[in-house]
Protein backbone atom coordinates (compact mmCIF):
# COMPACT_ATOMS: atom_id res chain seq x y z
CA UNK A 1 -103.81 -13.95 -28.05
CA UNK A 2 -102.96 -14.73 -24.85
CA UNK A 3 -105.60 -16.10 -22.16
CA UNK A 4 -107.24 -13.89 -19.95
CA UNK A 5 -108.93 -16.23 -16.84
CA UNK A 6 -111.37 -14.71 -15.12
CA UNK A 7 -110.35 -14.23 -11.66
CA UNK A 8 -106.58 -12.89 -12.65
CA UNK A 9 -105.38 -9.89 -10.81
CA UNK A 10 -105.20 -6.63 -12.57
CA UNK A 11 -102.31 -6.63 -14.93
CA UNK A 12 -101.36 -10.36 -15.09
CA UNK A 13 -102.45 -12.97 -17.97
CA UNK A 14 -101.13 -16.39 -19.19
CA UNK A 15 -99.13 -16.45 -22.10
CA UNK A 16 -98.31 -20.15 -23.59
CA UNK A 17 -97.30 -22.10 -20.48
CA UNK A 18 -96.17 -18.52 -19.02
CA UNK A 19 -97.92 -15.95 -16.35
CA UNK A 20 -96.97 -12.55 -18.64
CA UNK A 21 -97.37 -9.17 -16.85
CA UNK A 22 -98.51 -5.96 -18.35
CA UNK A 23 -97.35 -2.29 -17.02
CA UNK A 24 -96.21 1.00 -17.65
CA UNK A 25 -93.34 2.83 -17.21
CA UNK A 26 -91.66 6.04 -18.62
CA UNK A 27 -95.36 6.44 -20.30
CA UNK A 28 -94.56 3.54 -22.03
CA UNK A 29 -96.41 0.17 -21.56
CA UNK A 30 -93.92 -2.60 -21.37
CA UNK A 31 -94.90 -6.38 -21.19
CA UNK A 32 -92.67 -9.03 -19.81
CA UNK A 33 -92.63 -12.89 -19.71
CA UNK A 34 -92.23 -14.72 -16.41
CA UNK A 35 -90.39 -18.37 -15.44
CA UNK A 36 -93.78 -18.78 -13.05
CA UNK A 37 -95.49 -21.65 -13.44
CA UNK A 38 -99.52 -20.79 -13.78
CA UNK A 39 -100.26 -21.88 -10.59
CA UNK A 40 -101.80 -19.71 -7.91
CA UNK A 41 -98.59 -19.70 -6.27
CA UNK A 42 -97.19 -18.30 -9.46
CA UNK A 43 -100.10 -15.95 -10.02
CA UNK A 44 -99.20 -14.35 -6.48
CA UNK A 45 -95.59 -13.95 -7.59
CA UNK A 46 -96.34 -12.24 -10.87
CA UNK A 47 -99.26 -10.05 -8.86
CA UNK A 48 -95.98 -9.24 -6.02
CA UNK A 49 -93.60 -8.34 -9.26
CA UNK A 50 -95.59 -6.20 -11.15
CA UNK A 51 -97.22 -4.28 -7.70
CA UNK A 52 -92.73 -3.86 -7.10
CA UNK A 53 -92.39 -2.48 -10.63
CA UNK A 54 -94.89 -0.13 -10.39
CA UNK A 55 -94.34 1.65 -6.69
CA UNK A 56 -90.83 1.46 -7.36
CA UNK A 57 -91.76 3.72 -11.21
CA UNK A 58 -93.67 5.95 -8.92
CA UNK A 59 -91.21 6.73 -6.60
CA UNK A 60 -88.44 7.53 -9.58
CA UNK A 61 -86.31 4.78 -8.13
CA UNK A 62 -86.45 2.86 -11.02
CA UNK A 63 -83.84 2.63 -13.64
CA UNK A 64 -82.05 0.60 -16.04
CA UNK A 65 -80.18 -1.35 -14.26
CA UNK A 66 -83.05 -1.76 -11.72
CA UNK A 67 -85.47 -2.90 -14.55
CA UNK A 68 -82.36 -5.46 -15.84
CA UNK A 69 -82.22 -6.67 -12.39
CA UNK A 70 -85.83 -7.80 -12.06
CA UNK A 71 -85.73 -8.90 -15.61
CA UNK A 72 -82.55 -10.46 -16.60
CA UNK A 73 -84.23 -11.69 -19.84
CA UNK A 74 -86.07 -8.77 -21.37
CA UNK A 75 -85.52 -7.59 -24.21
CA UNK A 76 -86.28 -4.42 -23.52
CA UNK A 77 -83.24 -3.94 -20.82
CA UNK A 78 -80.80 -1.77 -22.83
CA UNK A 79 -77.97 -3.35 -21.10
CA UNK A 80 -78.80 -6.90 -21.34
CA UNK A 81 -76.49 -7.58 -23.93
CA UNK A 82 -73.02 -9.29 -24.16
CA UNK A 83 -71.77 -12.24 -22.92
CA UNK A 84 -74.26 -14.31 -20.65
CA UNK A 85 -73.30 -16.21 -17.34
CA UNK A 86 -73.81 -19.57 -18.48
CA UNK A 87 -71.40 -18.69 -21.66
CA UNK A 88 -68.27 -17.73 -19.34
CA UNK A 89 -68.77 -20.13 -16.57
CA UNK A 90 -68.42 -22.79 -19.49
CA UNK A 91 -65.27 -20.84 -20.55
CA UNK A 92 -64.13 -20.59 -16.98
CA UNK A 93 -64.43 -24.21 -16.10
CA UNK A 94 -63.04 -25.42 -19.05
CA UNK A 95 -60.36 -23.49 -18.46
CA UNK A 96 -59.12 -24.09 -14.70
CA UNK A 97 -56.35 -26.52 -14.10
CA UNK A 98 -57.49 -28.94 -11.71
CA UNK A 99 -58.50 -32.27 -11.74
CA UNK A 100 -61.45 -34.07 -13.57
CA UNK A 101 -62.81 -35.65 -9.86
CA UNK A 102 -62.67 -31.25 -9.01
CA UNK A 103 -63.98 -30.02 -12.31
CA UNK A 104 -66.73 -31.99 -11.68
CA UNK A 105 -67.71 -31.03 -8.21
CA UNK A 106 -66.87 -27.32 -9.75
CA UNK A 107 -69.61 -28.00 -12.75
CA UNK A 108 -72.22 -29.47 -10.57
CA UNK A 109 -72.21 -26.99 -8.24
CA UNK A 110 -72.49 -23.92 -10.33
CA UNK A 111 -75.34 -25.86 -12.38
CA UNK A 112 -76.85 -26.82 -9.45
CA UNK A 113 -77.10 -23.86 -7.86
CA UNK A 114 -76.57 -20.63 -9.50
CA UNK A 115 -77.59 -21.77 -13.47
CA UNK A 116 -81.02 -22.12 -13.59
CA UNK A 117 -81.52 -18.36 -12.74
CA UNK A 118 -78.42 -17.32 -13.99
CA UNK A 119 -77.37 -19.00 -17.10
CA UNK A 120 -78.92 -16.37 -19.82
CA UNK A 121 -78.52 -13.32 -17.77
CA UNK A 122 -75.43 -10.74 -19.26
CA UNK A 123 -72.45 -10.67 -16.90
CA UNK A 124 -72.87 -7.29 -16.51
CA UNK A 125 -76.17 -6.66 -15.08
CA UNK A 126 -75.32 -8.95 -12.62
CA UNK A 127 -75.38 -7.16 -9.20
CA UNK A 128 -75.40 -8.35 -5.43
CA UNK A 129 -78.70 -7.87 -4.53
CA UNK A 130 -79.55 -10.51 -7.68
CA UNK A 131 -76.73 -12.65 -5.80
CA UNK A 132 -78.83 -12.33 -3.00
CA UNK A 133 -81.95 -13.15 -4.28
CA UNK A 134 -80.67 -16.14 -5.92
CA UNK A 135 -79.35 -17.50 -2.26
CA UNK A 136 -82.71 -16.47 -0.39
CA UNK A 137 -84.27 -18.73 -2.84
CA UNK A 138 -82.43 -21.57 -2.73
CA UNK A 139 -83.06 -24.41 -0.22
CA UNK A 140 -79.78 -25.21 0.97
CA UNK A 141 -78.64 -28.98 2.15
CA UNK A 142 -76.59 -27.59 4.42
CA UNK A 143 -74.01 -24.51 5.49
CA UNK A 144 -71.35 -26.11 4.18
CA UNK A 145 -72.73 -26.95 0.53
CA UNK A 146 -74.11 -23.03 0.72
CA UNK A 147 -70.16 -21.66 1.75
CA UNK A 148 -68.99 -23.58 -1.12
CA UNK A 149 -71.68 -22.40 -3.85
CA UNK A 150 -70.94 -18.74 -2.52
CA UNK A 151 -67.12 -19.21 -2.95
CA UNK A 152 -66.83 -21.03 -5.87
CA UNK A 153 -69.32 -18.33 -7.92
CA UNK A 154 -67.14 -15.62 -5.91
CA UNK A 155 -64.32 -17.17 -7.89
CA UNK A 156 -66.41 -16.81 -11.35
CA UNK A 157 -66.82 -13.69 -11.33
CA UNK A 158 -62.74 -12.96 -9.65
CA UNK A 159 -61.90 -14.54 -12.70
CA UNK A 160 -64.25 -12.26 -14.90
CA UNK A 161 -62.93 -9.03 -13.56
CA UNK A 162 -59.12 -10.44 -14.24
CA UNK A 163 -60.67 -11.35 -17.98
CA UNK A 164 -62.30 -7.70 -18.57
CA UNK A 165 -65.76 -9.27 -18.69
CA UNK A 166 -66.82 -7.16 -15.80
CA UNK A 167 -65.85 -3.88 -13.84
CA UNK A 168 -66.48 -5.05 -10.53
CA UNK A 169 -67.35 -8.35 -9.05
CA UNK A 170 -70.83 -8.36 -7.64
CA UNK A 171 -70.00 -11.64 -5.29
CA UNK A 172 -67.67 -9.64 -3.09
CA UNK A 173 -70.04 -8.20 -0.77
CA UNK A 174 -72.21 -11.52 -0.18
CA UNK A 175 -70.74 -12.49 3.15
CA UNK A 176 -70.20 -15.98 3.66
CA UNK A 177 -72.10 -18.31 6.23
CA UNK A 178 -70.55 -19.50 9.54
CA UNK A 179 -67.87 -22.37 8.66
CA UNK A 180 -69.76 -25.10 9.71
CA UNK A 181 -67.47 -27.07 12.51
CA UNK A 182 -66.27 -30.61 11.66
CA UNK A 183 -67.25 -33.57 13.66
CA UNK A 184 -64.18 -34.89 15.67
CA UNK A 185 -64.65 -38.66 17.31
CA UNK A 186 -61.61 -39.73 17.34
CA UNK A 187 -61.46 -43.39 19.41
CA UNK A 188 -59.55 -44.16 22.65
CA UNK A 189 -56.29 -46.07 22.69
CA UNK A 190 -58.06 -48.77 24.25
CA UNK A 191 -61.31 -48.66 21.54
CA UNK A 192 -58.40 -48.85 18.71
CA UNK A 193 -56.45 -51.65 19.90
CA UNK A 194 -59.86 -53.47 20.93
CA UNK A 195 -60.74 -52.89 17.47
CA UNK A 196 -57.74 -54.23 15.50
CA UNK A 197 -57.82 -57.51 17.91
CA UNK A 198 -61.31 -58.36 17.62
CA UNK A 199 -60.42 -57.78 13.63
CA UNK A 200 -57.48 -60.13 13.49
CA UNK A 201 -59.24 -62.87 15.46
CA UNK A 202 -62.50 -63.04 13.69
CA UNK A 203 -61.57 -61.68 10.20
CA UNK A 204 -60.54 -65.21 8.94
CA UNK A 205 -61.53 -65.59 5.79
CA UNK A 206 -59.05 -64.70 2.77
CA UNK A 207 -61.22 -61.67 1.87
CA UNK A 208 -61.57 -60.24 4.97
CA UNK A 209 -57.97 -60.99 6.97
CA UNK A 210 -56.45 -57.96 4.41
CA UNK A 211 -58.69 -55.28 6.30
CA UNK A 212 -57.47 -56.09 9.84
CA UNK A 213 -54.13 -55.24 8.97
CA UNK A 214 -55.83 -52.35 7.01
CA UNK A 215 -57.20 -50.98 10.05
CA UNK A 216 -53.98 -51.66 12.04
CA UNK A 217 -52.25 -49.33 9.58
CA UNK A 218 -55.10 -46.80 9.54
CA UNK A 219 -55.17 -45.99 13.04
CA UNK A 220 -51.39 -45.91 13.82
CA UNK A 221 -50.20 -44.01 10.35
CA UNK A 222 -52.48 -41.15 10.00
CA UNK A 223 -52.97 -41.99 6.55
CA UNK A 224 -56.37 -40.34 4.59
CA UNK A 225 -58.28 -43.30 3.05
CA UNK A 226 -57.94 -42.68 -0.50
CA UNK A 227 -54.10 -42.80 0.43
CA UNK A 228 -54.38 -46.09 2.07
CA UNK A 229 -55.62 -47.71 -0.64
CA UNK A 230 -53.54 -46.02 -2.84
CA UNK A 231 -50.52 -47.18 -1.21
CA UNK A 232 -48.06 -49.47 -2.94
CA UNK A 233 -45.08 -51.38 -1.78
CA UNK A 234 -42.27 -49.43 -3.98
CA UNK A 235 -43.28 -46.46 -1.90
CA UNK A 236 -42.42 -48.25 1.22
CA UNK A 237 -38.97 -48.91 2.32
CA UNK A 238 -39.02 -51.39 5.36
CA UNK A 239 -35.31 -50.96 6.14
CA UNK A 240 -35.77 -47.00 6.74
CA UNK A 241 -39.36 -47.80 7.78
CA UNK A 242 -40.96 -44.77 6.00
CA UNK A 243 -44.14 -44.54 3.51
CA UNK A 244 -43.56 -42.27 0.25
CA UNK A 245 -47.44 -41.14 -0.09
CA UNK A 246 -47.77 -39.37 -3.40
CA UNK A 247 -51.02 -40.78 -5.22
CA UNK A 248 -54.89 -41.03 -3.69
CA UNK A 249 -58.05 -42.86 -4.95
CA UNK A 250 -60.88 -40.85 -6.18
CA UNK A 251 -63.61 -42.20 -7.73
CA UNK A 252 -62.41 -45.84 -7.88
CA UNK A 253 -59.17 -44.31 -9.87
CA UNK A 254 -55.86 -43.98 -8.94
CA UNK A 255 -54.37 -40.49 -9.64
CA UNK A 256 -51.11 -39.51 -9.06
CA UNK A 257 -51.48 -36.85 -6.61
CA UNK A 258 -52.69 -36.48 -3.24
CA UNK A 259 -55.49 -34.27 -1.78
CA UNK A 260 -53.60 -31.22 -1.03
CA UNK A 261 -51.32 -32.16 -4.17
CA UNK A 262 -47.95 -32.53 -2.16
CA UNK A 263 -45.83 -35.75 -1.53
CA UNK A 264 -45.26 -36.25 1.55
CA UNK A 265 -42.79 -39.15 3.31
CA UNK A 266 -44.47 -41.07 6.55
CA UNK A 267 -42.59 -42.04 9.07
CA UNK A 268 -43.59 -45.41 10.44
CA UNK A 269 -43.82 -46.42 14.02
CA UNK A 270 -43.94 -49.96 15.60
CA UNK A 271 -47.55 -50.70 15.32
CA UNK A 272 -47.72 -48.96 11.48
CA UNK A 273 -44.74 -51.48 10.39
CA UNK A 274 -46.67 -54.72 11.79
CA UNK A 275 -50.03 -53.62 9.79
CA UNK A 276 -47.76 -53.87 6.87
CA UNK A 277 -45.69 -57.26 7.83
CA UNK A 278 -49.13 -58.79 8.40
CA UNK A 279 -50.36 -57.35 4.93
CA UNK A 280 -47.32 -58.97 3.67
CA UNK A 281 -48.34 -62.10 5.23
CA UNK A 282 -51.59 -62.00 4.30
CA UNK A 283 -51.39 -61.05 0.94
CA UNK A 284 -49.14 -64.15 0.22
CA UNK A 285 -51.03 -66.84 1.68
CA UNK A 286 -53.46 -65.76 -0.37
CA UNK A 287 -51.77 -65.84 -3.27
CA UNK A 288 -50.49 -69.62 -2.63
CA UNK A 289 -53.69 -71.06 -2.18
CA UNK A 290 -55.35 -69.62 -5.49
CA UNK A 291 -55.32 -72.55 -8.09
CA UNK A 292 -55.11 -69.78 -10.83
CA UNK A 293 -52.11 -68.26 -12.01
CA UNK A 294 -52.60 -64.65 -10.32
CA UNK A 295 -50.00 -62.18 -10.05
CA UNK A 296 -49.42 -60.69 -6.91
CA UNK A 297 -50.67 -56.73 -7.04
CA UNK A 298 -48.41 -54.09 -6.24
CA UNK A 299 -50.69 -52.23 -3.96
CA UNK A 300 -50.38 -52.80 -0.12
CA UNK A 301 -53.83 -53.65 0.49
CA UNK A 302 -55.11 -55.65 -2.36
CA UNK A 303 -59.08 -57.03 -2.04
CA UNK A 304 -60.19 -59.75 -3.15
CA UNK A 305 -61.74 -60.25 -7.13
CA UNK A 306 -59.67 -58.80 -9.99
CA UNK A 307 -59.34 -55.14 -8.86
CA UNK A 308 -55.46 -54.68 -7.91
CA UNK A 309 -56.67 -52.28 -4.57
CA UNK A 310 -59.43 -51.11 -2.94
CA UNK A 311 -61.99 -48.95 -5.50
CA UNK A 312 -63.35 -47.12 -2.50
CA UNK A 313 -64.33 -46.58 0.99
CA UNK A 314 -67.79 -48.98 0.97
CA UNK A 315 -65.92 -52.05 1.58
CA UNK A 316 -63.92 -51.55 4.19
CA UNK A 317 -66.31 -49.15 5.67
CA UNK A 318 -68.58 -52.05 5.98
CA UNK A 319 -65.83 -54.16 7.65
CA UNK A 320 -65.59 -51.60 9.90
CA UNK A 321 -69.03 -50.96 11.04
CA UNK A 322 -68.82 -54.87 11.85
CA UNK A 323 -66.29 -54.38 14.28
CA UNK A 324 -68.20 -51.55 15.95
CA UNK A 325 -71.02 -53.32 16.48
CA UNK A 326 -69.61 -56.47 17.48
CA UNK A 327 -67.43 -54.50 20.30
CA UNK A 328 -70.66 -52.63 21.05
CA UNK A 329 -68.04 -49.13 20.52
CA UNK A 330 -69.86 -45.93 19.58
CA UNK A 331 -70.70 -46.28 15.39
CA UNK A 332 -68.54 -43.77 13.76
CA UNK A 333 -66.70 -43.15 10.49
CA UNK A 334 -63.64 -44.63 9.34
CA UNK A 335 -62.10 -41.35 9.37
CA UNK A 336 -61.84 -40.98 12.74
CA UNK A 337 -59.19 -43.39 12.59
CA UNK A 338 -57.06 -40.47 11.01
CA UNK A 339 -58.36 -38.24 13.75
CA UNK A 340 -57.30 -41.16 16.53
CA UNK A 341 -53.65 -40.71 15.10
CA UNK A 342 -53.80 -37.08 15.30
CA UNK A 343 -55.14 -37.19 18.83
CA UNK A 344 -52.75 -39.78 19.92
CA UNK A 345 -49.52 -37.82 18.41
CA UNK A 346 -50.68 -34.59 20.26
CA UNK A 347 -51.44 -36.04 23.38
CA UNK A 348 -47.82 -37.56 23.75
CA UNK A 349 -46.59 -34.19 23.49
CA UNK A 350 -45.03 -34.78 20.05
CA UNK A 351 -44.27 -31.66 17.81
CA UNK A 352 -47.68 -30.05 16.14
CA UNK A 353 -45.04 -29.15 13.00
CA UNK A 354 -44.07 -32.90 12.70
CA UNK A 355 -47.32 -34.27 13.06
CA UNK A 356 -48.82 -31.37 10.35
CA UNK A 357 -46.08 -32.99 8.24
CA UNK A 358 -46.97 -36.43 8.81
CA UNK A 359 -50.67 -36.08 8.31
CA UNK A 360 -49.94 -33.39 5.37
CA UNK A 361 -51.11 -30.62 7.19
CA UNK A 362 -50.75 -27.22 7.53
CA UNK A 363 -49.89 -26.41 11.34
CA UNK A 364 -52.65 -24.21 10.80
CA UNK A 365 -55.40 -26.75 9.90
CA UNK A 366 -53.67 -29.51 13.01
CA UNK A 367 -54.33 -26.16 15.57
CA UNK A 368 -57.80 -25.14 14.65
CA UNK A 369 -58.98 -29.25 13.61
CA UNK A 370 -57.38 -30.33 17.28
CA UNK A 371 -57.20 -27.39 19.28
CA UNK A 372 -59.01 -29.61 22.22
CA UNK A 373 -56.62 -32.28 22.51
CA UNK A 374 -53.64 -29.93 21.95
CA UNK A 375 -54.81 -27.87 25.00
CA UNK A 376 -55.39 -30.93 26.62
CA UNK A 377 -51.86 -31.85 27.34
CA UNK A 378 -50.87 -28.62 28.98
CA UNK A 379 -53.81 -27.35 30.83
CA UNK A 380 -53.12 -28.84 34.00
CA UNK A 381 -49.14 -27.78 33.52
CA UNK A 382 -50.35 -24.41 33.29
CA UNK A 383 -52.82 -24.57 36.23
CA UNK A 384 -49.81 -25.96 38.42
CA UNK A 385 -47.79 -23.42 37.55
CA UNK A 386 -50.98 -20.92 39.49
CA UNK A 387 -50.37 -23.02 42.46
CA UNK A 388 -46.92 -23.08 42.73
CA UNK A 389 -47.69 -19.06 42.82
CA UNK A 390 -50.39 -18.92 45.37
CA UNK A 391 -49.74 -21.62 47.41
CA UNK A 392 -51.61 -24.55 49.43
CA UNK A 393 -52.51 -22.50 52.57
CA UNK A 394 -56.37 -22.49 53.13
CA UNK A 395 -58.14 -20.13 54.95
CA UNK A 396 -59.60 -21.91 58.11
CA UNK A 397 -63.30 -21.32 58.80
């Protein structure tokens, strides 16, 4: 028999580790189980549930897919049957071609976020306001992570209405939060080329000499990271001085694809094609003074140990930072080095197509990610073209 504290409100008891609540409806009396833990927190949340329940029986407003919405897991619901959430997101993930490094950001953020209530309710009783719930609930890390939790179960339950598991899909009418906007620092000419100096003259040790060139390239190719350190020499051709970038790191792997899945080819300017001479350079001095057989790796910007390139963005993160600091320069990501390219291309006037194309782009994406330094270049063009309309005369006082 279940426990009856004294103290409980009216209509609420513990049952096993469980707050149970007791009510009737249809003159029927009905029971059902709660996931509240028997704290008074809980308590006050059964109390809330059952007080719903009951004004929303008295008003007539309460039906079966009402009661299935306030409890998913009852056995009582006369819909709750058929095939459960948890069952065809499984199916559904499982089933998407993408890659493992995306399947797994796919898997953790359904389980993270949208199981635990979720995973043994019936597709079908599903409904927005449950959605809703579900989201009001949740403490969120940031807008971003919560756009990407509402999209990606938005694309569950797309995929459910395609598969006949469900009539309508309940995610459509969640709106999504404001796109959080992305942090642009991109550095000055002058920060970049302080940068890649102070790098070359103090990065002297075999280790460390590979990253100044690294950097070098970085800032005057456009590359992503997990390109860079992707990139081997039989995608370069000096002669036509072009880069072939068709494979990315993720996760300390190497997979043949890059991040929006398209080759692209890179076409190299003067500073990108001494990053790589000096990589060159580099690479084989350190080869000649290891006493040990080694053999040379095929990848452009080999560390040091036995890993042919760079597993991922710590180390020359770190490397980096040191130059920041060093150079007393505002700390920022690596990233921005990619966003210094960008900015640099637009600000010479050069095409927004090409340089979508070069940084494997849409022209899209290079508008709305640079739209200040694209404007930039032209507003005082336009504002001349106001004077040449109204003039220099003044009005004298």
């Amino acid at each position: 028999m279940a426990r009856k504290p004294v103290g409980l409100p009216r209509g609420v008891e513990f049952a096993g580790q469980s707050v149970r609540i007791r009510f009737t409806w249809n003159g029927e009396r009905r029971c059902e189980t709660l996931a509240h833990p028997q704290t008074p927190k809980g308590i006050k949340a059964a109390a809330d549930l059952r007080d719903q329940v009951i004004s929303l029986a008295k008003h007539g407003v309460l039906d079966e897919k009402r009661y299935a919405e306030l409890f998913p897991n009852s056995s009582y619901s006369a819909v709750a049957t058929g095939l459960t959430f948890g069952e065809y997101a499984q199916t559904w993930i499982d089933g998407l071609e993408i890659v493992p490094g995306t399947r797994r950001n796919y898997k953790g953020t359904i389980n993270n976020y949208w199981m635990q209530e979720l995973a043994t309710v019936p597709m079908t009783t599903i409904t927005p306001m449950l959605l809703r719930r579900v989201i009001a609930e949740t403490t969120w890390e940031s807008t971003t992570v919560k756009r990407t939790a509402i999209s990606r179960v938005n694309a569950l339950f797309k995929a459910a209405v395609r598969d006949e598991v469900i009539e309508r899909n309940p995610a459509t009418a969640i709106k999504l939060p404001g796109k959080a906007k992305k942090l642009i620092d991109p550095f000055s000419v002058e920060e970049a080329d302080l940068i890649i100096e102070w790098m070359y003259a103090n990065f002297t040790s075999r280790a460390a000499q590979i990253y100044a060139a690294y950097f070098e390239f970085a800032f005057y190719c456009g590359m992503r990271t997990g390109e860079l350190r992707a990139l081997r020499w039989d995608e370069i051709d000096m002669d036509k001085r072009v880069a072939h970038v068709c494979r990315i790191v993720v996760d300390g792997k190497v997979e043949e694809r890059t991040k929006t899945k398209h080759a692209r080819t890179v076409m190299l300017n003067s500073r990108a094609m001494n990053a790589l001479e000096r990589a060159k350079r580099i690479a084989d001095a350190r080869l000649n003074q290891v006493r040990r057989k080694r053999q040379s790796s095929p990848y452009v910007f080999p560390p040091s140990g036995s890993s042919e390139y760079i597993l991922g963005a710590t180390t020359p993160g770190g490397h980096f930072a040191k130059a920041l600091e060093a150079l007393i320069i505002k700390p920022r990501s690596q990233y921005n080095c990619r966003h210094t390219y960008a900015t640099m291309c637009l600000m010479a006037g050069m095409n927004p197509a090409f340089i979508a194309g070069q940084l494997g782009h849409s022209v899209q994406v290079l508008l709305s990610t640079y739209a200040r330094w694209l404007s930039s270049t032209t507003d005082w063009s336009e504002v001349g073209k106001l004077e040449s309309q109204i003039g220099t005369k003044l009005v004298q006082p």
